[in-house]
C-alpha atoms as a PDB file:
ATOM      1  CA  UNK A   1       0.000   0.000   0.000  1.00  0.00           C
ATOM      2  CA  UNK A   2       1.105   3.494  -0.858  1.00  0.00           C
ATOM      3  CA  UNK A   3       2.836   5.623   1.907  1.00  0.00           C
ATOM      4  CA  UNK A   4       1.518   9.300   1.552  1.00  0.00           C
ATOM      5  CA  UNK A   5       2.876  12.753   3.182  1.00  0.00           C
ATOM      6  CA  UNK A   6      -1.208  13.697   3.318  1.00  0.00           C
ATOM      7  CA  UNK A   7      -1.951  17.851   2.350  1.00  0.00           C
ATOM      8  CA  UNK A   8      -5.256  16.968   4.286  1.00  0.00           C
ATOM      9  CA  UNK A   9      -4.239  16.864   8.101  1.00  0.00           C
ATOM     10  CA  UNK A  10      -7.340  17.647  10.113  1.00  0.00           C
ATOM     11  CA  UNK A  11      -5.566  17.119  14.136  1.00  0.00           C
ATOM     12  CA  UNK A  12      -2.708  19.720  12.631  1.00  0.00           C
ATOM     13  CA  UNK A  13      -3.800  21.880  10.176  1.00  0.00           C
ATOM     14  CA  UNK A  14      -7.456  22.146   9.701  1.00  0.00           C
ATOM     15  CA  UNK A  15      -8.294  24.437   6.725  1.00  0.00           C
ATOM     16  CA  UNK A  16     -11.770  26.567   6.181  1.00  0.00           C
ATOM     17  CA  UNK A  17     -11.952  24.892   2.657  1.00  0.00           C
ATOM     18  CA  UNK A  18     -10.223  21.409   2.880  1.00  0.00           C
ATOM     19  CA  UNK A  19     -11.452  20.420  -0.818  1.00  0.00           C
ATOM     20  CA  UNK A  20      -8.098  21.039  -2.602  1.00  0.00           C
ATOM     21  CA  UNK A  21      -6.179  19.081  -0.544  1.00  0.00           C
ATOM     22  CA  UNK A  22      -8.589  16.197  -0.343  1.00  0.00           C
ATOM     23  CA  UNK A  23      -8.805  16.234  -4.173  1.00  0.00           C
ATOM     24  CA  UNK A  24      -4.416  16.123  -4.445  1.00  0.00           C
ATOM     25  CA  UNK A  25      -4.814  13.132  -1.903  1.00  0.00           C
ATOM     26  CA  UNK A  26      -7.691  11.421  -3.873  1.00  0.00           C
ATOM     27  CA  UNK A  27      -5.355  11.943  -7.320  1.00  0.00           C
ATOM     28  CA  UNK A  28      -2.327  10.326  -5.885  1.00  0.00           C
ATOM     29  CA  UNK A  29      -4.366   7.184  -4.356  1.00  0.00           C
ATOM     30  CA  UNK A  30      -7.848   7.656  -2.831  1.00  0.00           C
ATOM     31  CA  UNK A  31      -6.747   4.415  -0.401  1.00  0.00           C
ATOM     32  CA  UNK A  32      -3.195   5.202   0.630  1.00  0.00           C
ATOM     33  CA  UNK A  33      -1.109   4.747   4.100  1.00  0.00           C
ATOM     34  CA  UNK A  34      -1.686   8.468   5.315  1.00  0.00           C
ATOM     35  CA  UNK A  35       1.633   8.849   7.567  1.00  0.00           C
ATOM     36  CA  UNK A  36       0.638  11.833  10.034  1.00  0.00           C
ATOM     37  CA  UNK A  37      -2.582   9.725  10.888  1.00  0.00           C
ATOM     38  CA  UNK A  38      -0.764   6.263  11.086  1.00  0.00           C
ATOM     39  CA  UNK A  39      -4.055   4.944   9.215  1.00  0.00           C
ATOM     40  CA  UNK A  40      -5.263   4.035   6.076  1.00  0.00           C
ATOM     41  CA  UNK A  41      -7.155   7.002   4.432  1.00  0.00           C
ATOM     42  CA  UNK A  42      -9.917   6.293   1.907  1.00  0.00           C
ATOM     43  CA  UNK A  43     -10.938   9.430  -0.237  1.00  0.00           C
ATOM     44  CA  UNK A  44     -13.136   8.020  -3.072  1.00  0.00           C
ATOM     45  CA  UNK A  45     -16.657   8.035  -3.395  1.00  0.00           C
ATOM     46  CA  UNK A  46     -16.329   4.007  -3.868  1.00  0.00           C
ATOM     47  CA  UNK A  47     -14.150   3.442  -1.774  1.00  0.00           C
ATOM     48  CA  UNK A  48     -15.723   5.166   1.181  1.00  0.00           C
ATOM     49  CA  UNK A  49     -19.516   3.590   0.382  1.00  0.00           C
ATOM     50  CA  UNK A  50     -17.411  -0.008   0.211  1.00  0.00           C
ATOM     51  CA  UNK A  51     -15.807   0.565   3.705  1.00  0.00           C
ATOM     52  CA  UNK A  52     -18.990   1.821   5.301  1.00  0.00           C
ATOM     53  CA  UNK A  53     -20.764  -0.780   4.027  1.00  0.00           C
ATOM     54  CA  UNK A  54     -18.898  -3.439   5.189  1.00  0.00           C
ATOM     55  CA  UNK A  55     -19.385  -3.285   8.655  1.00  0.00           C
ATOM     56  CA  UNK A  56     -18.346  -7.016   9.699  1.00  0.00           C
ATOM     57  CA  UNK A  57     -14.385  -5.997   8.397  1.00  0.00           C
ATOM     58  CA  UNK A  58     -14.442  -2.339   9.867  1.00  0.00           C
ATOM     59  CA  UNK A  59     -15.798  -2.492  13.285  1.00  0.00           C
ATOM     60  CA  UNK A  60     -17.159   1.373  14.544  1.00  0.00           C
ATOM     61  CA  UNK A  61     -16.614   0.092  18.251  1.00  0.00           C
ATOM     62  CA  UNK A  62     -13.152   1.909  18.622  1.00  0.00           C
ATOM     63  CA  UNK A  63     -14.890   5.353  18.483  1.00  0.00           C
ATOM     64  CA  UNK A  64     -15.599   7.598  15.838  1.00  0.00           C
ATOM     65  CA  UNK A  65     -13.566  10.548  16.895  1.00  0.00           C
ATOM     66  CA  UNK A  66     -10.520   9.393  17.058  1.00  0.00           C
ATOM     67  CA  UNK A  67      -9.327   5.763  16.577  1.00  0.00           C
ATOM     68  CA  UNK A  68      -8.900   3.668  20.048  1.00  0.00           C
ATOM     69  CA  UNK A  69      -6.383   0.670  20.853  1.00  0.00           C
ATOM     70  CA  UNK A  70      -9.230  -1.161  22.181  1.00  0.00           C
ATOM     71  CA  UNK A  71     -13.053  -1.097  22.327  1.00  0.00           C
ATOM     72  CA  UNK A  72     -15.108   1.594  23.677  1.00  0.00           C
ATOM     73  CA  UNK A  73     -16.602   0.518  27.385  1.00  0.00           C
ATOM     74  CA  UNK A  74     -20.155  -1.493  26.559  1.00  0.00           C
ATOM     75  CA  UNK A  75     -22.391   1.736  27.620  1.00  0.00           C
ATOM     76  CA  UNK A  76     -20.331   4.125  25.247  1.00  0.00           C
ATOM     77  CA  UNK A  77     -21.238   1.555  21.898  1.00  0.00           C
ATOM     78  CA  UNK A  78     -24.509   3.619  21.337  1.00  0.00           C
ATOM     79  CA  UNK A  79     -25.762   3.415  17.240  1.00  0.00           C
ATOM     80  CA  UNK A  80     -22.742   5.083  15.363  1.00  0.00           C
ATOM     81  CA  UNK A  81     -20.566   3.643  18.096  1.00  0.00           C
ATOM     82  CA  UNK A  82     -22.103   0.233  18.116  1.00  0.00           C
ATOM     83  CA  UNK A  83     -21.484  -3.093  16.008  1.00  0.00           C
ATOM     84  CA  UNK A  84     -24.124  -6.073  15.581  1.00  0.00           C
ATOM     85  CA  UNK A  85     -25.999  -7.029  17.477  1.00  0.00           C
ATOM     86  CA  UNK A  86     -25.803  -4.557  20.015  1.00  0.00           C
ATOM     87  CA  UNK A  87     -26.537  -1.622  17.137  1.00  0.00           C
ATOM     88  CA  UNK A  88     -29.009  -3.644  15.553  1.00  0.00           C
ATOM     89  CA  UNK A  89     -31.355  -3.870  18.828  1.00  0.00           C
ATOM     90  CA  UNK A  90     -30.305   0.138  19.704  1.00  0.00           C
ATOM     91  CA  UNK A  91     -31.698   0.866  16.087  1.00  0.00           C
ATOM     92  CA  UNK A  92     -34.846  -1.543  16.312  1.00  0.00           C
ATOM     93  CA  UNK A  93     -36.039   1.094  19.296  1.00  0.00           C
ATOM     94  CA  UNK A  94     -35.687   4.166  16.907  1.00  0.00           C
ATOM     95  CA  UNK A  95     -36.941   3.196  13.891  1.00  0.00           C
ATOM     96  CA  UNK A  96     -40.176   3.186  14.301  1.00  0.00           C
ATOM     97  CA  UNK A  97     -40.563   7.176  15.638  1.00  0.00           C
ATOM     98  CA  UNK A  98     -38.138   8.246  13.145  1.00  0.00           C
ATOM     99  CA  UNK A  99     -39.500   6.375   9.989  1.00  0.00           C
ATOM    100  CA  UNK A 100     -41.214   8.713   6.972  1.00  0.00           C
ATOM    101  CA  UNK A 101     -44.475   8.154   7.794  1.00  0.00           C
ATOM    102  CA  UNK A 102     -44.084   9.224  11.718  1.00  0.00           C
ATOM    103  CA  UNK A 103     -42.115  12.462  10.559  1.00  0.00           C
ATOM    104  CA  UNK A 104     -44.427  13.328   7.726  1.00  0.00           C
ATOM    105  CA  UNK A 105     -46.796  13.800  10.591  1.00  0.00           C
ATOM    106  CA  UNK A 106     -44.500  16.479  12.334  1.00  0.00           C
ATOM    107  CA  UNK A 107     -44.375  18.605   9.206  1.00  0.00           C
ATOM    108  CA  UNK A 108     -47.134  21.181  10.442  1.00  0.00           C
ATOM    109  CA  UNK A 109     -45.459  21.685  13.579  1.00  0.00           C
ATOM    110  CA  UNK A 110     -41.754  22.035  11.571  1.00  0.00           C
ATOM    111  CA  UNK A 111     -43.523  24.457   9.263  1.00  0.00           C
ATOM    112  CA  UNK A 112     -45.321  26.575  12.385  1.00  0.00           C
ATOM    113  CA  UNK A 113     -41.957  27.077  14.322  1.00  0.00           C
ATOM    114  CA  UNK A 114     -39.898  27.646  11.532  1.00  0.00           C
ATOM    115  CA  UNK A 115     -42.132  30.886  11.022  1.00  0.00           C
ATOM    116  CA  UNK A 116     -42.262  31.840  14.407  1.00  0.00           C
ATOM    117  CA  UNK A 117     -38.582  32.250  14.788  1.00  0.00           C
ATOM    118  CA  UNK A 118     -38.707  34.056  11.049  1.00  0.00           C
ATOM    119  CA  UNK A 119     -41.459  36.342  12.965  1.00  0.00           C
ATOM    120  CA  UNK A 120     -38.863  36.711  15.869  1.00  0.00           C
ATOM    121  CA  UNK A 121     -36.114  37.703  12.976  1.00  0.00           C
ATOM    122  CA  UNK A 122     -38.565  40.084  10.998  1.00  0.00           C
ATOM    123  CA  UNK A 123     -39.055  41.554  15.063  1.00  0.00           C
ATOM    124  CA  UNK A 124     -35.756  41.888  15.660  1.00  0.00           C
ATOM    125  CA  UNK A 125     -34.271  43.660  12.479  1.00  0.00           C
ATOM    126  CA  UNK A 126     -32.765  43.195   9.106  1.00  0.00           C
ATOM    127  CA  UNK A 127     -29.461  41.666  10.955  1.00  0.00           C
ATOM    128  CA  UNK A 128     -29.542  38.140  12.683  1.00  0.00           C
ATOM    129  CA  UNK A 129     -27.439  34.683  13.326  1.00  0.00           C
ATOM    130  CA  UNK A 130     -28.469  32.164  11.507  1.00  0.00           C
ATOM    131  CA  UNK A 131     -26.942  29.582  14.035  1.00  0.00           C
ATOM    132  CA  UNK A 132     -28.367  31.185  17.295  1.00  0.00           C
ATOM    133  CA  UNK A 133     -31.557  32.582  15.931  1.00  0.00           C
ATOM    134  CA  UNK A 134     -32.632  30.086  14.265  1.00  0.00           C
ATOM    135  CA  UNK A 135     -31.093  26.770  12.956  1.00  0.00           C
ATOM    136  CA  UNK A 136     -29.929  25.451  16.546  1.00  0.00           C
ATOM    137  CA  UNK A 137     -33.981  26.941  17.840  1.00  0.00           C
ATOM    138  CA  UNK A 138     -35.033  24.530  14.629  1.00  0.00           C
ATOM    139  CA  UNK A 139     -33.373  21.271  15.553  1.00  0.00           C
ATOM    140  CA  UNK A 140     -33.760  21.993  19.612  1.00  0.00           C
ATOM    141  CA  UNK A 141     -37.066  22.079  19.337  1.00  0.00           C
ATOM    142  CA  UNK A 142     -38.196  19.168  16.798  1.00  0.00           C
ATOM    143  CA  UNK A 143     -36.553  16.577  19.558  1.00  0.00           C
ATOM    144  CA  UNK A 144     -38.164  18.221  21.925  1.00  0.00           C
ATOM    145  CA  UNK A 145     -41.261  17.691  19.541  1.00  0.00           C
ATOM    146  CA  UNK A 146     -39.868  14.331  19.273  1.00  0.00           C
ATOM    147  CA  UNK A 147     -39.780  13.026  22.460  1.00  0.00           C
ATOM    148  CA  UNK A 148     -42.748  14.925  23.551  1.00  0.00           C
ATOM    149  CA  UNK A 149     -41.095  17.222  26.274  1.00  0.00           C
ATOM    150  CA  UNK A 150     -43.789  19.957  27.401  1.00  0.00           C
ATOM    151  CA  UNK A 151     -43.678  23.249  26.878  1.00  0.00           C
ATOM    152  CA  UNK A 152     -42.653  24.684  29.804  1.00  0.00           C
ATOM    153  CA  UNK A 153     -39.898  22.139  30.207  1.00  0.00           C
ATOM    154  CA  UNK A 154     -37.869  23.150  26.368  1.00  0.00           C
ATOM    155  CA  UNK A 155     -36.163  25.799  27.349  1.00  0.00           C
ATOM    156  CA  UNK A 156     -34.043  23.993  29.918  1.00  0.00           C
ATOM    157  CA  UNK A 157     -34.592  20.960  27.456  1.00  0.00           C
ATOM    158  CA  UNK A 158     -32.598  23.267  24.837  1.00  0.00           C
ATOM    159  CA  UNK A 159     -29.474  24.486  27.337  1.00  0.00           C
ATOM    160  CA  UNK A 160     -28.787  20.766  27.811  1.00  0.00           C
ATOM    161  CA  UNK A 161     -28.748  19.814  24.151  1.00  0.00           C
ATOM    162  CA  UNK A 162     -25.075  20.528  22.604  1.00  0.00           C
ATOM    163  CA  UNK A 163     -26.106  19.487  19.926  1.00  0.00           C
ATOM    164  CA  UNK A 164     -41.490  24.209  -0.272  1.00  0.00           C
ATOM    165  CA  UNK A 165     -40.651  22.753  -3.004  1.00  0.00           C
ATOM    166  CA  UNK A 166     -38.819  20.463  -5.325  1.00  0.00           C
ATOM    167  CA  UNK A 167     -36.036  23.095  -5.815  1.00  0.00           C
ATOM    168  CA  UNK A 168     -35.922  23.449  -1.896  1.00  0.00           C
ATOM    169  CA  UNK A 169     -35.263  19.535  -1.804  1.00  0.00           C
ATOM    170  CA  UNK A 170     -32.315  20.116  -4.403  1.00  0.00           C
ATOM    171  CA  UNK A 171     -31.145  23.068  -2.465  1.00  0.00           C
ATOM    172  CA  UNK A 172     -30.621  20.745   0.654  1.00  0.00           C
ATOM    173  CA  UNK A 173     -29.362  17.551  -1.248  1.00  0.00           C
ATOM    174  CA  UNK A 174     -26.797  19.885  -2.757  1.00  0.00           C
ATOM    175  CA  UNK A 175     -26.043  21.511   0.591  1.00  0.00           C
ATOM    176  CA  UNK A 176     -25.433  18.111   2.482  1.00  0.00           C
ATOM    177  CA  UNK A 177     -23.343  16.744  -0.435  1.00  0.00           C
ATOM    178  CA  UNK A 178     -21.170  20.043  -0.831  1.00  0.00           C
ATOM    179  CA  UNK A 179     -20.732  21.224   2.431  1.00  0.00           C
ATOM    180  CA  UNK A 180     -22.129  18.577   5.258  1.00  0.00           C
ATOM    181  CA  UNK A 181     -21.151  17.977   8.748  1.00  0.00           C
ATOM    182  CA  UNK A 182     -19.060  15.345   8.115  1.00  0.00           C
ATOM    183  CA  UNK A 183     -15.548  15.109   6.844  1.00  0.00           C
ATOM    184  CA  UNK A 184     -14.777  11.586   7.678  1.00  0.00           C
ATOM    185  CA  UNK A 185     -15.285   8.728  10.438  1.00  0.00           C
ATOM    186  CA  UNK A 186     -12.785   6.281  11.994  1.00  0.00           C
ATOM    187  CA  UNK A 187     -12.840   2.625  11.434  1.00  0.00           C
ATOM    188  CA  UNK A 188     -11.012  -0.045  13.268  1.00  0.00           C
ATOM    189  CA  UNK A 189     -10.054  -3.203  10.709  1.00  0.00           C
ATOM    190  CA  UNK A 190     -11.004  -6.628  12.568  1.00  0.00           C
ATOM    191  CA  UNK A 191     -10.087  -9.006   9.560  1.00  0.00           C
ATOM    192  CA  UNK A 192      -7.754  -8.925   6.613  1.00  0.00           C
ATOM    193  CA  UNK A 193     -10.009  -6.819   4.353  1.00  0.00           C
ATOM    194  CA  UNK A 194     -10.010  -4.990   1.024  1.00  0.00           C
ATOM    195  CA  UNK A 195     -10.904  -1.439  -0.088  1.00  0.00           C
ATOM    196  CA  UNK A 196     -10.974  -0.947  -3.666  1.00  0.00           C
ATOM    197  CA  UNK A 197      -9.031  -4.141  -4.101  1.00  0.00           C
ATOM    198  CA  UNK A 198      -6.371  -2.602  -1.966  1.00  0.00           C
ATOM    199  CA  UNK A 199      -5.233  -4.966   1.026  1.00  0.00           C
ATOM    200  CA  UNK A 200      -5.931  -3.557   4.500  1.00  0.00           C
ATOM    201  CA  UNK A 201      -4.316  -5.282   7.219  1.00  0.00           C
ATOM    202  CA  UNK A 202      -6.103  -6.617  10.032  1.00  0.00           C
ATOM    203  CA  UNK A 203      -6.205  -4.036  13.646  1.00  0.00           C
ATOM    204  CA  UNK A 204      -5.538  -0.986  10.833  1.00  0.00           C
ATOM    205  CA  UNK A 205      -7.039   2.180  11.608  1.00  0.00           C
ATOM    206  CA  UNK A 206      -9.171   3.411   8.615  1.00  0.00           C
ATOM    207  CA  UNK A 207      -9.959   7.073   8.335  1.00  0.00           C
ATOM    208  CA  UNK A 208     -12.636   7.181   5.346  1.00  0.00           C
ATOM    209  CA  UNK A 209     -12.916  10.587   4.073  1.00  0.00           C
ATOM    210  CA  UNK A 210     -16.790  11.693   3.300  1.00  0.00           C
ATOM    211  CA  UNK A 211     -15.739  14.583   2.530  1.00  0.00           C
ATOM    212  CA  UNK A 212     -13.707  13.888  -0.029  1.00  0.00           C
ATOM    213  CA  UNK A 213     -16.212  11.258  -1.447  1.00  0.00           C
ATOM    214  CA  UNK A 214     -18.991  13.824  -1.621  1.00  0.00           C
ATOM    215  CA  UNK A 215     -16.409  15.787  -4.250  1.00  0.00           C
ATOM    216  CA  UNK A 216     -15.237  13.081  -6.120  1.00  0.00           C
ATOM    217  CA  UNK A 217     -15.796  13.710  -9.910  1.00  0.00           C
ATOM    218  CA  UNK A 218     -15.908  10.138 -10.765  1.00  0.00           C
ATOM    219  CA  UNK A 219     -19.540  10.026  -8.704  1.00  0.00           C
ATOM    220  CA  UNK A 220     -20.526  14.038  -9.255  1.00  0.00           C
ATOM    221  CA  UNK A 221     -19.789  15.900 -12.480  1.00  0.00           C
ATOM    222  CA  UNK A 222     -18.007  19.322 -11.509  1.00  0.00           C
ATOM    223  CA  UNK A 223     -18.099  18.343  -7.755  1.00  0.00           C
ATOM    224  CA  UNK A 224     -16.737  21.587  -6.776  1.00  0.00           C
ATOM    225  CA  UNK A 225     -19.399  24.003  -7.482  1.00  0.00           C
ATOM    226  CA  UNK A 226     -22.642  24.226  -6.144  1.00  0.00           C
ATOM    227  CA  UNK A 227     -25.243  23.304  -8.079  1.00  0.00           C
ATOM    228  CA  UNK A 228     -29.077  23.125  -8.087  1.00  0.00           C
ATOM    229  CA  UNK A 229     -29.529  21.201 -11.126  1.00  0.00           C
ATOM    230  CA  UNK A 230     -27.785  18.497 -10.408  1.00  0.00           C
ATOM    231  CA  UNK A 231     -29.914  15.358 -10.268  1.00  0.00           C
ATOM    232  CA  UNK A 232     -27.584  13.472  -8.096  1.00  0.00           C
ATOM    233  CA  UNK A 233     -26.711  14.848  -4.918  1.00  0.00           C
ATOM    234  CA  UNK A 234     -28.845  12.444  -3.223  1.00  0.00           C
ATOM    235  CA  UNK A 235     -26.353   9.857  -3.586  1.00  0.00           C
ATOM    236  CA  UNK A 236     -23.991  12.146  -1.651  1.00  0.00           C
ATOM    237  CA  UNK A 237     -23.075   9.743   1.751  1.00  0.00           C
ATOM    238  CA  UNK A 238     -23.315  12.626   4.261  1.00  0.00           C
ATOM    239  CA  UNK A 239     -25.854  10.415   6.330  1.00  0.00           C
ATOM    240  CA  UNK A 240     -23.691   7.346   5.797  1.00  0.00           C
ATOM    241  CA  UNK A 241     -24.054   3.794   4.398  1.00  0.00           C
ATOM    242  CA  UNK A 242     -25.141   0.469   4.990  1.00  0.00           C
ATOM    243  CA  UNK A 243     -26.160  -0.594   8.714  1.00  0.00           C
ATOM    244  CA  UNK A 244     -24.662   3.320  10.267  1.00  0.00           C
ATOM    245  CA  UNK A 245     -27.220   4.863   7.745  1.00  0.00           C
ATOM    246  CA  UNK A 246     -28.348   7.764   9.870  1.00  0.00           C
ATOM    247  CA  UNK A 247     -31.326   6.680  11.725  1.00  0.00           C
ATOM    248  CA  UNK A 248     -32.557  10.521  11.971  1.00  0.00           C
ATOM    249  CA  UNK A 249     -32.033  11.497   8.178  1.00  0.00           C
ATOM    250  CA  UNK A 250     -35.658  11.858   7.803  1.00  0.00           C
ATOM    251  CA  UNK A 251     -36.128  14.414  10.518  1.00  0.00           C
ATOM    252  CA  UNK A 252     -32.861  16.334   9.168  1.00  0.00           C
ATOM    253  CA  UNK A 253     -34.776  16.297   5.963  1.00  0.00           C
ATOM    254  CA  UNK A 254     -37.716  17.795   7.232  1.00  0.00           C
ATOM    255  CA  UNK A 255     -36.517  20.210   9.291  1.00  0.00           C
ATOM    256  CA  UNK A 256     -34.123  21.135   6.621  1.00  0.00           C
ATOM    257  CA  UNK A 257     -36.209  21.648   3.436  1.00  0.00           C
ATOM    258  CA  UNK A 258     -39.073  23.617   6.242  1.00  0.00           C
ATOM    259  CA  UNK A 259     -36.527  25.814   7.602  1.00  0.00           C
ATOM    260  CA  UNK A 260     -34.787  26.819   3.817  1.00  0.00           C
ATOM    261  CA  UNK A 261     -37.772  26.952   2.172  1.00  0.00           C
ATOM    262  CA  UNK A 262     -39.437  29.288   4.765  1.00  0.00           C
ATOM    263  CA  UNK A 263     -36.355  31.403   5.488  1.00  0.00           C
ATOM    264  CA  UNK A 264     -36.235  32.121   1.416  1.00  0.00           C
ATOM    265  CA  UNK A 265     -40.366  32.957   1.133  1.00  0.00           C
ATOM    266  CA  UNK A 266     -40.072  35.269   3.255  1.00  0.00           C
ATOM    267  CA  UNK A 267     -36.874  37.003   3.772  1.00  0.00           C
ATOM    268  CA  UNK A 268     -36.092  39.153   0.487  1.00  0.00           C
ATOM    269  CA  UNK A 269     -32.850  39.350  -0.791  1.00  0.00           C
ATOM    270  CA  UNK A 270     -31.399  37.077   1.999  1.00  0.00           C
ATOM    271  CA  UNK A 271     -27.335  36.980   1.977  1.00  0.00           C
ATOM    272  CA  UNK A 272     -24.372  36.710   4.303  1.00  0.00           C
ATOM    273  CA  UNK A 273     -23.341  39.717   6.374  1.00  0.00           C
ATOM    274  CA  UNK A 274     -18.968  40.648   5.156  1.00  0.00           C
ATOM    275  CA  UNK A 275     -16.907  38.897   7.349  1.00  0.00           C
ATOM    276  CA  UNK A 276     -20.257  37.046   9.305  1.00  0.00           C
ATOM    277  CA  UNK A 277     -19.015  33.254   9.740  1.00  0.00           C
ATOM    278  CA  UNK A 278     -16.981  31.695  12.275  1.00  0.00           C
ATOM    279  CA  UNK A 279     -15.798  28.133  11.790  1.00  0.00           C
ATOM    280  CA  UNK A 280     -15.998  25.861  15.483  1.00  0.00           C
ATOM    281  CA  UNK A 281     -12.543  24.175  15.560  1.00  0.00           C
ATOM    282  CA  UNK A 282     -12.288  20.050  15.086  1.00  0.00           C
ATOM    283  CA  UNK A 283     -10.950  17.980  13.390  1.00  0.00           C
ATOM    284  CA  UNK A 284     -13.712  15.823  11.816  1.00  0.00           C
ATOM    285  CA  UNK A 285     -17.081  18.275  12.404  1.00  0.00           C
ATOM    286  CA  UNK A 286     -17.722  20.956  10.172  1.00  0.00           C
ATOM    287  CA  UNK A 287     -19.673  23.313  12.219  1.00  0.00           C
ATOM    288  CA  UNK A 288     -19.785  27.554  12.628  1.00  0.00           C
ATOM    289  CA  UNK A 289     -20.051  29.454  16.126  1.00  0.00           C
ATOM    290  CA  UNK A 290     -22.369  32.038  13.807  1.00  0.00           C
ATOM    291  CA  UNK A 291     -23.420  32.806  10.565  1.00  0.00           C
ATOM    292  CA  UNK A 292     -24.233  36.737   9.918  1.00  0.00           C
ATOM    293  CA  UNK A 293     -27.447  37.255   7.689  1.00  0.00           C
ATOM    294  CA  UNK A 294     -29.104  40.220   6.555  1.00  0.00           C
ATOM    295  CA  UNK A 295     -32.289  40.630   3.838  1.00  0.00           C
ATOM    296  CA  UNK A 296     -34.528  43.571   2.683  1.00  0.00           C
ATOM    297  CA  UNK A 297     -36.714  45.027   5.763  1.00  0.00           C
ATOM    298  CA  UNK A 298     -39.126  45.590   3.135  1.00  0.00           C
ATOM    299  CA  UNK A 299     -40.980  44.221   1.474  1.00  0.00           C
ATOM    300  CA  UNK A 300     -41.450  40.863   3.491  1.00  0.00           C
ATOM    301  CA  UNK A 301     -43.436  37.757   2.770  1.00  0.00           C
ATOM    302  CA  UNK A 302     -45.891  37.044   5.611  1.00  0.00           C
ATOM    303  CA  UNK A 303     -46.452  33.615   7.064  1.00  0.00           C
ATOM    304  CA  UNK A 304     -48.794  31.775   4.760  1.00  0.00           C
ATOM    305  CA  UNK A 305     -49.998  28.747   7.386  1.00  0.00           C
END
């Protein structure tokens, strides 16, 4: 296996747009020995669907953070940190609340909050953070929905939590598949395995890049522009693969295409503030402290439900 001096270093030198580098790594071998991580790094979009796939090879019990010597304590393997059969039985309790059908029914209260906080904004004045005014309010609030946590109890519900159309649909495909939360996940090797028909030794680390695979131009024509035509960002792996396919993509969904598409009906001429973005420092999380907005005060588009 190839030996590379990796451009892409996120514990050392975590850039604001890592796409450049990931594509140089991808070019020279998307499954190569990445030296600063002492693990094998997998930057292709096949490569990183065939590893996440094959969960019996690459076990996600060593955390996904950062690559353990040994297993995570029983109570820490919880879904994403959690091989069969324990994963399997942690799933079999979510996917019933979190299938289509139960969050299809949560769409009038996604579509009621979403322009509450918008009515908040339009109170407030043309100038507002996209991350504290409204996105974290958005997500806070549909588990809250989700469990069924009253009213009176969300707000201390919400300090405790760390964490319209067809075109609005393309608009978050694209989004995820550009620009997710993701840029990779750690996987421990258990068995002499393959990526790519490249040999991975058994107890190798595995570092598989999502990132990278959502801008690889073998999968996505022109993979590093954003674009709203493009009729397969779906595919994008942002929420995963195979057994780790995230359990709670259908809520993101929702509360994703109800908070654009509301946010762009009503606020005119909606666009980032100079300067208004401030990246959260990590290695593998792509996240912002805040995002500066500003639209036209008038005219507005009033709430329509």
């Amino acid at each position: 296996m190839t030996a590379t001096s990796p451009l892409f270093r996120p514990y050392t030198a975590k850039q604001p747009n890592p796409w450049p580098e990931l594509a140089a790594d991808r070019a020279r071998c998307p499954v190569a020995h990445n030296t600063e991580l002492d693990a094998v790094q997998v930057t292709s979009y096949a490569g990183v669907k065939e590893a996440l796939r094959n969960h019996a090879a690459f076990s996600s019990t060593y955390s996904n953070l950062w690559p353990l010597d040994a297993p995570l304590p029983e109570y820490k393997q919880v879904l994403g940190a959690a091989d069969p059969p324990r994963h399997t039985r942690q799933r079999k309790l979510l996917v019933r609340a979190l299938s289509a059908s139960r969050v299809a029914t949560m769409r009038p209260f996604s579509e009621t909050l979403a322009n509450q906080l918008v009515d908040d904004i339009l109170a407030a004045g043309p100038r507002f953070d996209l991350i504290t005014d409204y996105a974290r309010k958005i997500s806070e609030a549909h588990v809250a929905e989700l469990l069924g946590i009253p009213d009176e109890d969300r707000p201390s519900f919400a300090h405790m939590a760390t964490l319209i159309d067809r075109h609005t649909d393309a608009l978050v495909d694209e989004g995820l598949r550009y620009d997710g939360p993701v840029l990779g996940l750690w996987r421990r090797c258990l068995a002499p395995a393959q990526v790519q028909d490249i040999d991975v030794a058994e107890t190798s680390k595995l570092f598989v890049a999502v990132a990278a695979a959502n801008h690889d131009p073998v999968q996505f024509d022109d993979p590093d522009t954003f674009r709203l035509d493009r009729h397969d960002a779906s595919t994008h792996l942002t929420f995963g693969a195979g057994i780790h396919l995230c359990v709670g993509m259908n809520l993101a969904r929702l509360e994703l295409t109800t908070a654009v598409a509301t946010l762009y009906r009503r606020l005119p001429d909606l666009h980032l503030t100079a300067g208004g973005t401030e990246q959260v420092p990590g290695p593998l999380i792509r996240s912002w402290r805040h995002i500066d907005m500003e639209y036209d005060r008038t005219p507005f588009h009033p709430a329509t439900n």
